[in-house]
C-alpha atoms as a PDB file:
ATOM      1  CA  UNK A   1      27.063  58.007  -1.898  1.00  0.00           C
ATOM      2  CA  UNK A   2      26.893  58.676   1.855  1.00  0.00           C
ATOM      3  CA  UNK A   3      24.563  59.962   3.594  1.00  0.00           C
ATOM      4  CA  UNK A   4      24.771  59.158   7.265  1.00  0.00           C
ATOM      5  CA  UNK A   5      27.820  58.393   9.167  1.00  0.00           C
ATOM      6  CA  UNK A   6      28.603  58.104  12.860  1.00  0.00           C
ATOM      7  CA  UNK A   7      31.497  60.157  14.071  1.00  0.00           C
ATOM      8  CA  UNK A   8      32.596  59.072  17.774  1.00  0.00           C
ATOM      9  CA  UNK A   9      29.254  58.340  18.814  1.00  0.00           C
ATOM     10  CA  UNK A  10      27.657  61.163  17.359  1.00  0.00           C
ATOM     11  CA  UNK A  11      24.750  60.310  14.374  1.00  0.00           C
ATOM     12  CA  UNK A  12      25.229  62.567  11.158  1.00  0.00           C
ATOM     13  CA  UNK A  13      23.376  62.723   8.079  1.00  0.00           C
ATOM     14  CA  UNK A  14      24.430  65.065   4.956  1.00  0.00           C
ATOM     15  CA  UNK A  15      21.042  65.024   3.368  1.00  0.00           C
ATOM     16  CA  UNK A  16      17.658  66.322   3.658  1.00  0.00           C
ATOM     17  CA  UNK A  17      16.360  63.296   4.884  1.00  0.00           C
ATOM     18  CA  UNK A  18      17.183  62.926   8.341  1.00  0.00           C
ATOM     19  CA  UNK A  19      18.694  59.732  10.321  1.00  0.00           C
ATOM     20  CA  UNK A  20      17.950  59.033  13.396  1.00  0.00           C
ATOM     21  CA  UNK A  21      20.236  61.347  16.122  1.00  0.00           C
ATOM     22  CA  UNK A  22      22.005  59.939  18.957  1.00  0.00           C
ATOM     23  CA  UNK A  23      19.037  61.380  21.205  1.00  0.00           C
ATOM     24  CA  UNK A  24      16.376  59.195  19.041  1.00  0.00           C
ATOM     25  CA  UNK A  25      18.525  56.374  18.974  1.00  0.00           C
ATOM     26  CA  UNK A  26      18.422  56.032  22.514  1.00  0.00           C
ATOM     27  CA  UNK A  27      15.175  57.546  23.046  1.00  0.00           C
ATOM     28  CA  UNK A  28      12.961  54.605  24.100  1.00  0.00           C
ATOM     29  CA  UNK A  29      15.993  53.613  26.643  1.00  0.00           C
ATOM     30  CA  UNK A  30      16.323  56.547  28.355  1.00  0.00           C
ATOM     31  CA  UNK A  31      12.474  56.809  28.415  1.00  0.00           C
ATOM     32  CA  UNK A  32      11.828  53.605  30.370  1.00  0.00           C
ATOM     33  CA  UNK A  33      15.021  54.490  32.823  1.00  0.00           C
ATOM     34  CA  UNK A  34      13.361  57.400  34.029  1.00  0.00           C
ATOM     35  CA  UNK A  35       9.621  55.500  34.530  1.00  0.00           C
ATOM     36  CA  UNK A  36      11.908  53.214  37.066  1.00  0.00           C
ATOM     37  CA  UNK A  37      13.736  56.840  38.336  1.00  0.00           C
ATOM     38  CA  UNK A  38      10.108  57.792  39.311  1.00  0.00           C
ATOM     39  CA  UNK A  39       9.862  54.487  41.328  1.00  0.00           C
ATOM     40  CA  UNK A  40      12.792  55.598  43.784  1.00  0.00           C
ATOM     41  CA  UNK A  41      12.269  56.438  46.930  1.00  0.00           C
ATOM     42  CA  UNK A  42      14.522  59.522  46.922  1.00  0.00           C
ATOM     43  CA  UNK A  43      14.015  63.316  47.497  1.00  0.00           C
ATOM     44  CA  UNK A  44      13.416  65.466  44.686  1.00  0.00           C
ATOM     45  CA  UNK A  45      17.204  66.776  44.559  1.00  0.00           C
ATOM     46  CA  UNK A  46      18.505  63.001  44.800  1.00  0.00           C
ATOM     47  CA  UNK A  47      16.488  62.346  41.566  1.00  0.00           C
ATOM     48  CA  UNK A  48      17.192  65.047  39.963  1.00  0.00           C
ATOM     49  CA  UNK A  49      20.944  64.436  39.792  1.00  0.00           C
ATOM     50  CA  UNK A  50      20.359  60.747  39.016  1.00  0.00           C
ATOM     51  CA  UNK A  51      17.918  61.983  36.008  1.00  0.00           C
ATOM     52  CA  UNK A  52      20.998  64.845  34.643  1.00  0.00           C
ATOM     53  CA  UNK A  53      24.158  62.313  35.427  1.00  0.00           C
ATOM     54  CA  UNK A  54      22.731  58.826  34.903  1.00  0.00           C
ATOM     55  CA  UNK A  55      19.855  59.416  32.227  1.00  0.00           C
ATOM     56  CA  UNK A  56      20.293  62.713  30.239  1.00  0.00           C
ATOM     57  CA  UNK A  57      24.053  62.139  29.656  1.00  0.00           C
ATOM     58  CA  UNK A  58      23.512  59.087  27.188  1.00  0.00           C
ATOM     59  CA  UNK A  59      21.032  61.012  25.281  1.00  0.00           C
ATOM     60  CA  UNK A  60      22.710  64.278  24.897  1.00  0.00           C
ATOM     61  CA  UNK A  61      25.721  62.818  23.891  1.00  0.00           C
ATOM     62  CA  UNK A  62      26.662  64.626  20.430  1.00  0.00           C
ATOM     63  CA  UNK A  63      23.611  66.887  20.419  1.00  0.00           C
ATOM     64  CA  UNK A  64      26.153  69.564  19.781  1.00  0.00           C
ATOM     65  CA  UNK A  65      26.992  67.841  16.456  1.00  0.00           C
ATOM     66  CA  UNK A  66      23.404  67.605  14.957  1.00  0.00           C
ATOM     67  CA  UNK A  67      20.291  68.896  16.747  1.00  0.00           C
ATOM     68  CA  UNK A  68      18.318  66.320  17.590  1.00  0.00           C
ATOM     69  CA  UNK A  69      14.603  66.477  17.167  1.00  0.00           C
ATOM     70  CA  UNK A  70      11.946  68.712  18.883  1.00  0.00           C
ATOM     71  CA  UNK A  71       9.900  66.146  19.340  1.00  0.00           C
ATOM     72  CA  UNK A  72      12.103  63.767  21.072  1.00  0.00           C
ATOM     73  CA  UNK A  73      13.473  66.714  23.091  1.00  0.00           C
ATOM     74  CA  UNK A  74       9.891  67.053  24.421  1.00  0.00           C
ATOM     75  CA  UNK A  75       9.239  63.327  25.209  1.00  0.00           C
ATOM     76  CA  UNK A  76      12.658  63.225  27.086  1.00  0.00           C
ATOM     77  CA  UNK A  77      11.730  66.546  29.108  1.00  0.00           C
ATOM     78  CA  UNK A  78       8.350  65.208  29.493  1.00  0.00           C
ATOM     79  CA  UNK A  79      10.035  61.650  31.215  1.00  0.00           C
ATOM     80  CA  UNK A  80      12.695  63.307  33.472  1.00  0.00           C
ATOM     81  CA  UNK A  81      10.045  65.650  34.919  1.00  0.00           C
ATOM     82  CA  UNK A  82       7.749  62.980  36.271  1.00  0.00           C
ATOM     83  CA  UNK A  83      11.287  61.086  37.178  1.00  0.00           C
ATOM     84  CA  UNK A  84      12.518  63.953  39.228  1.00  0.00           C
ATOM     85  CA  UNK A  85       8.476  65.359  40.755  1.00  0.00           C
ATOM     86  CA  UNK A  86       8.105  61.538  41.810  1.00  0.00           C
ATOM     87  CA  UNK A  87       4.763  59.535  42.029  1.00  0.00           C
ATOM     88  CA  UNK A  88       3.493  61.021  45.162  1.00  0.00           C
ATOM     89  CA  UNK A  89       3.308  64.771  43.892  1.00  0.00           C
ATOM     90  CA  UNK A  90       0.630  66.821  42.941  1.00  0.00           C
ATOM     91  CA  UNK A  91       2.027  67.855  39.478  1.00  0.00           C
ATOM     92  CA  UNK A  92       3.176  70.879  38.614  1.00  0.00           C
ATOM     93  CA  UNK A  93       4.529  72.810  35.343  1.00  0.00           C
ATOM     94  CA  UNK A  94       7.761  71.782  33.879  1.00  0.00           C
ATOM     95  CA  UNK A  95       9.306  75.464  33.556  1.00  0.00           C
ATOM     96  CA  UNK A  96       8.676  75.555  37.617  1.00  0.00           C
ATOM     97  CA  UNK A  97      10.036  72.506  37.898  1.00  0.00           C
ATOM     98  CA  UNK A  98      13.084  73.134  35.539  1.00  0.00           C
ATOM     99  CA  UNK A  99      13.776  76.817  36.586  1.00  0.00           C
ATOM    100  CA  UNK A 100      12.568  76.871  40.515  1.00  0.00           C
ATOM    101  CA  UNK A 101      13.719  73.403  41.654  1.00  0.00           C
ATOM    102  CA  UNK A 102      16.216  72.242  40.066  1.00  0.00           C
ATOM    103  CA  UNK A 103      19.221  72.704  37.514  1.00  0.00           C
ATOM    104  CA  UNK A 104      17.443  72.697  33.879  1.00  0.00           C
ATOM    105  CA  UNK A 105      20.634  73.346  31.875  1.00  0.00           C
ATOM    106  CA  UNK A 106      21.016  69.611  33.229  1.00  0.00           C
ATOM    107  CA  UNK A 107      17.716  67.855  34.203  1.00  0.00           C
ATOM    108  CA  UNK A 108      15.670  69.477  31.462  1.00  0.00           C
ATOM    109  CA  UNK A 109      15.785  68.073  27.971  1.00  0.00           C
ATOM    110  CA  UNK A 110      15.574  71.311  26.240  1.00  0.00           C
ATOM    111  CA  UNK A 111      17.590  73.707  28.213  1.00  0.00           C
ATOM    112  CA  UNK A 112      20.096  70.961  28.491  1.00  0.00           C
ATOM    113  CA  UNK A 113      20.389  70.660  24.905  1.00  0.00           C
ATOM    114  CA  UNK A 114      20.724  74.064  24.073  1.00  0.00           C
ATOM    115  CA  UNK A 115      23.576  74.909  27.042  1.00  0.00           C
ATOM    116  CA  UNK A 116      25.540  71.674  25.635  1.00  0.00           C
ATOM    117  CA  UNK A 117      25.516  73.027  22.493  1.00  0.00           C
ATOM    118  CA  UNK A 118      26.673  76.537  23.190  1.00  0.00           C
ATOM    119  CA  UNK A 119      29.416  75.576  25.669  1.00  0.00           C
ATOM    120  CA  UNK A 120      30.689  72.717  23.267  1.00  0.00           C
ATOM    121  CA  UNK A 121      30.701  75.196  20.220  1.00  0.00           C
ATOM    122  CA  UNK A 122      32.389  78.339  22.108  1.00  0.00           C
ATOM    123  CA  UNK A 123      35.114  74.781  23.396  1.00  0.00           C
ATOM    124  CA  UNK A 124      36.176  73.429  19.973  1.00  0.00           C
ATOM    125  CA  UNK A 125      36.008  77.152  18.294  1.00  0.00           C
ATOM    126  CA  UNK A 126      38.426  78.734  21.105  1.00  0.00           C
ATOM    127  CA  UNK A 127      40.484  75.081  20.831  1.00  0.00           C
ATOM    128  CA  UNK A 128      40.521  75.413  17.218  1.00  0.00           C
ATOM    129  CA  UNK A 129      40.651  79.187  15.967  1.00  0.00           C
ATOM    130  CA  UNK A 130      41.640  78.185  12.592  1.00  0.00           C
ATOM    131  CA  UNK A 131      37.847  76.981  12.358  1.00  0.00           C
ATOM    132  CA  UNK A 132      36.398  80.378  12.620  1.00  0.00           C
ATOM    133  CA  UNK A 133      36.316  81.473   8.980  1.00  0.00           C
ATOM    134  CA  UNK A 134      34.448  78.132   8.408  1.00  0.00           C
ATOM    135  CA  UNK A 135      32.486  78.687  11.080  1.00  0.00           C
ATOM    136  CA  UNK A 136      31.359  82.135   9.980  1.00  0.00           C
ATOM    137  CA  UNK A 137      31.109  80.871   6.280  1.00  0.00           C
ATOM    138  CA  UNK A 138      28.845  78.509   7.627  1.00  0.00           C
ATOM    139  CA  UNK A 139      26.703  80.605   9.696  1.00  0.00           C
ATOM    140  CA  UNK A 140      26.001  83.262   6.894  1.00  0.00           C
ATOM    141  CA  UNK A 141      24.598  80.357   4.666  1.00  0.00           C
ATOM    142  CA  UNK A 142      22.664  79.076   7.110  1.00  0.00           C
ATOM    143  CA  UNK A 143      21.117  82.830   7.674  1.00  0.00           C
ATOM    144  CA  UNK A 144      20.671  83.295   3.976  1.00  0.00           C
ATOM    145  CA  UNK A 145      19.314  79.298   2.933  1.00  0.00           C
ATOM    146  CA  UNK A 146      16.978  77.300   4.926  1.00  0.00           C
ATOM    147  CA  UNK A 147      18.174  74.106   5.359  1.00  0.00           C
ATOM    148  CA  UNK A 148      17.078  70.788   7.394  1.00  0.00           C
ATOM    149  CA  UNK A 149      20.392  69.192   6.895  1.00  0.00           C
ATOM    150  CA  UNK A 150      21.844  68.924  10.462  1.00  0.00           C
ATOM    151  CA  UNK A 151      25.295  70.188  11.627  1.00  0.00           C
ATOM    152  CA  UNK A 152      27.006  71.825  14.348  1.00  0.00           C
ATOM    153  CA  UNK A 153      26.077  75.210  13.339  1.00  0.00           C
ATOM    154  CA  UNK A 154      22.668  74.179  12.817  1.00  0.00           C
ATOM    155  CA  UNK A 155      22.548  72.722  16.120  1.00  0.00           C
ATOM    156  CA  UNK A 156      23.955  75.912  17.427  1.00  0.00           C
ATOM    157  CA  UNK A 157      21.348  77.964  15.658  1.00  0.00           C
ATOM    158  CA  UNK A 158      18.484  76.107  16.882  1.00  0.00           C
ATOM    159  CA  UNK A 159      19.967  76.217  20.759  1.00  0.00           C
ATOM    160  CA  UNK A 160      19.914  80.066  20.094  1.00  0.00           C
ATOM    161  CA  UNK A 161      16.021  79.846  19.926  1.00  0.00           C
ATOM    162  CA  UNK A 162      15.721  77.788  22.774  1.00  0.00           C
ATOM    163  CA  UNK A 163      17.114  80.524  24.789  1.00  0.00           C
ATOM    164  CA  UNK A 164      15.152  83.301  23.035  1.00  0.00           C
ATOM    165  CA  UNK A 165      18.535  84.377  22.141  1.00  0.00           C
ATOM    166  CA  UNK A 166      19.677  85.929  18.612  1.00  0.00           C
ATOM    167  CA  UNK A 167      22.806  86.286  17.169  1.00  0.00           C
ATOM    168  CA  UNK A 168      23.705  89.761  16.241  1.00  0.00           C
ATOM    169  CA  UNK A 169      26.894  88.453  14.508  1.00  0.00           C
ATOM    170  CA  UNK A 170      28.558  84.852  14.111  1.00  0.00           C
ATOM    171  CA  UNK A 171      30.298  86.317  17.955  1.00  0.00           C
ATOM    172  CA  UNK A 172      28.023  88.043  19.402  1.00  0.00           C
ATOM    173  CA  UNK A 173      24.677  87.169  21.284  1.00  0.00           C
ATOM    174  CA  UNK A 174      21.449  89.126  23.135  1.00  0.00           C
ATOM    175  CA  UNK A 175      19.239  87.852  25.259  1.00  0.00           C
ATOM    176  CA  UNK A 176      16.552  88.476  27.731  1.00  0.00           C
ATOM    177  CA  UNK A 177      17.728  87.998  31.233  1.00  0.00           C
ATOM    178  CA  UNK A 178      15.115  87.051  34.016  1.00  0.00           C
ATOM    179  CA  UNK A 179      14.709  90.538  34.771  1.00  0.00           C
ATOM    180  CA  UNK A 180      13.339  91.508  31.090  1.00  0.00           C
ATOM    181  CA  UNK A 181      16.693  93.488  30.585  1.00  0.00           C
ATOM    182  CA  UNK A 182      18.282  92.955  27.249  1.00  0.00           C
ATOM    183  CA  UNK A 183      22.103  91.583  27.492  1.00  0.00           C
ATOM    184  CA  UNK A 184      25.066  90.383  25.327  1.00  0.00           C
ATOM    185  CA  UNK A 185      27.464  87.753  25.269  1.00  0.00           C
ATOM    186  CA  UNK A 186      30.661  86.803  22.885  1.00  0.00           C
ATOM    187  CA  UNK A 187      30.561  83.065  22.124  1.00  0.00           C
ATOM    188  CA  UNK A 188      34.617  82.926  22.489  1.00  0.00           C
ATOM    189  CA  UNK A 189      36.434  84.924  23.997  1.00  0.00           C
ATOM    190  CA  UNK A 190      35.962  86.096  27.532  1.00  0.00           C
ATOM    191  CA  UNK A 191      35.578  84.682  30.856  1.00  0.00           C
ATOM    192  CA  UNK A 192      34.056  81.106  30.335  1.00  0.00           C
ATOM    193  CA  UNK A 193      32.090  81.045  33.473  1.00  0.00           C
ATOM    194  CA  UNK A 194      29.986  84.159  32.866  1.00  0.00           C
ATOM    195  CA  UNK A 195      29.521  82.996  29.506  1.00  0.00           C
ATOM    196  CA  UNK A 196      27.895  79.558  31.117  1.00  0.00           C
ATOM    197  CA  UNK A 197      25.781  81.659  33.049  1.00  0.00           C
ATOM    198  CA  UNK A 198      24.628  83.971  30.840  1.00  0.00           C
ATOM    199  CA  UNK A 199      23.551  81.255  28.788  1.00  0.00           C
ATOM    200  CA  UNK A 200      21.291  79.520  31.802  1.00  0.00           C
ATOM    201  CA  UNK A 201      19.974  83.124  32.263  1.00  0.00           C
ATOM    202  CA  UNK A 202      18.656  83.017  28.833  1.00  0.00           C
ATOM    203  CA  UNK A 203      17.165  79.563  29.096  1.00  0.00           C
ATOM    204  CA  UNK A 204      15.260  80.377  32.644  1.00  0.00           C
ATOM    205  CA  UNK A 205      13.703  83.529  31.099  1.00  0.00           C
ATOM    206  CA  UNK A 206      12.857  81.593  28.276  1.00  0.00           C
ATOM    207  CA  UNK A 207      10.927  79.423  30.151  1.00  0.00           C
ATOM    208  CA  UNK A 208       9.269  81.782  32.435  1.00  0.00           C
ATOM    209  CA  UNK A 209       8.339  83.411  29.083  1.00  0.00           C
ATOM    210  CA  UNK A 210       6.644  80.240  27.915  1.00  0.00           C
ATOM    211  CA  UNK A 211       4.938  79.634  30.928  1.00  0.00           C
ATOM    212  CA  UNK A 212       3.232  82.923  31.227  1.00  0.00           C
ATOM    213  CA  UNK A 213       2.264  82.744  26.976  1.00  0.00           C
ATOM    214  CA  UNK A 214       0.830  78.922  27.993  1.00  0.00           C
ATOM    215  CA  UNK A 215      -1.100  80.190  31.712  1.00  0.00           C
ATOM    216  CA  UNK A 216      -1.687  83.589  31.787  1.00  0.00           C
ATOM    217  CA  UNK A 217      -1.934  83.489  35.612  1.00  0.00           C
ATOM    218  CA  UNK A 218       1.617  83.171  36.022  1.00  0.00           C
ATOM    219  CA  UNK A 219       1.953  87.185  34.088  1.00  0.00           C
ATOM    220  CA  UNK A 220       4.454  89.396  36.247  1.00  0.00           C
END
């Protein structure tokens, strides 16, 4: 009987109990690269695109496949923010630093899982419409059952949180943009580049959401 496989680099498991995701496999790795990031004697912009091309890549490789853990989303998030704020810093919070100063749909952990996943499903699903019954067969179990076995529409379901986003139907998506206004988007179909940043949108109001639920001084 299997239970786990590994599909072009990408960890699966098919059961309840969980194996290890790409992102936890290379956890500890990606961990220690960033300690050494902090170490550079770059500005913060320089890090941050060595943190999102050279670090984040290797662990969000396949994270649209399975969703990888919360907890090792957090520990990577935690790692590339004191990689890109640098040693010398007074710290600061990590939806600031992921919303005001640089690109968190590819420095942050979190955000960058979540955009991943959306762009790679509304990719393969506009590549491969005969997929889309599936898809929604899929999605209406996962609605009606809850499940911890991973998958791709798992993954996908999971990103939607991240974003504070819900899915009205298998196509259709509303959000919160940054300016509290509620908004829509059609995973396929439709201009791909308003899609992408629709889907930021979502994850920086998210965030600024957070932060004002976590320090109340940052209301308004």
């Amino acid at each position: 009987l299997v239970t786990e496989d590994r599909r072009l680099g990408a960890h699966l498991s098919y059961s309840k109990k969980r194996t290890k995701t790409t992102m936890q496999q290379k956890l500890d790795m990606c961990v220690r690269m960033c300690e050494r990031a902090q170490c550079i004697p770059l500005p913060l912009t320089a890090r941050a695109h060595l943190v999102a091309s050279g670090i984040l890549t290797k662990a969000l490789y396949g994270c649209a496949a399975t969703p990888p853990t919360k907890a090792a989303q957090l520990k990577l998030r935690r790692a590339a923010g004191k990689a890109v704020w640098g040693q010398g810093n007074r710290w600061r919070s990590n939806e600031l630093l992921f919303t005001l100063l640089c690109q968190g749909h590819r420095v942050d952990a979190v955000q960058a899982t979540a955009y991943n996943t959306f762009m790679v499903a509304r990719r393969v699903l506009g590549k491969q419409p005969h997929l889309w019954p599936l898809f929604c067969d899929v999605f209406e179990l996962r609605q009606q059952v809850s499940s911890t076995v991973g998958g791709p529409v798992l993954a996908l379901l999971q990103s939607a949180r991240a974003a504070g986003a819900v899915f009205e139907n298998p196509g259709l998506v509303s959000y919160r943009n940054p300016s509290n206004r509620k908004e829509f988007f059609s995973l396929v179909g439709g201009d791909s580049k308003k899609m992408a940043h629709r889907v930021r949108d979502a994850l920086r109001a998210e965030q600024y959401c957070l932060l004002e639920d976590r320090r109340p001084s940052f209301e308004g």
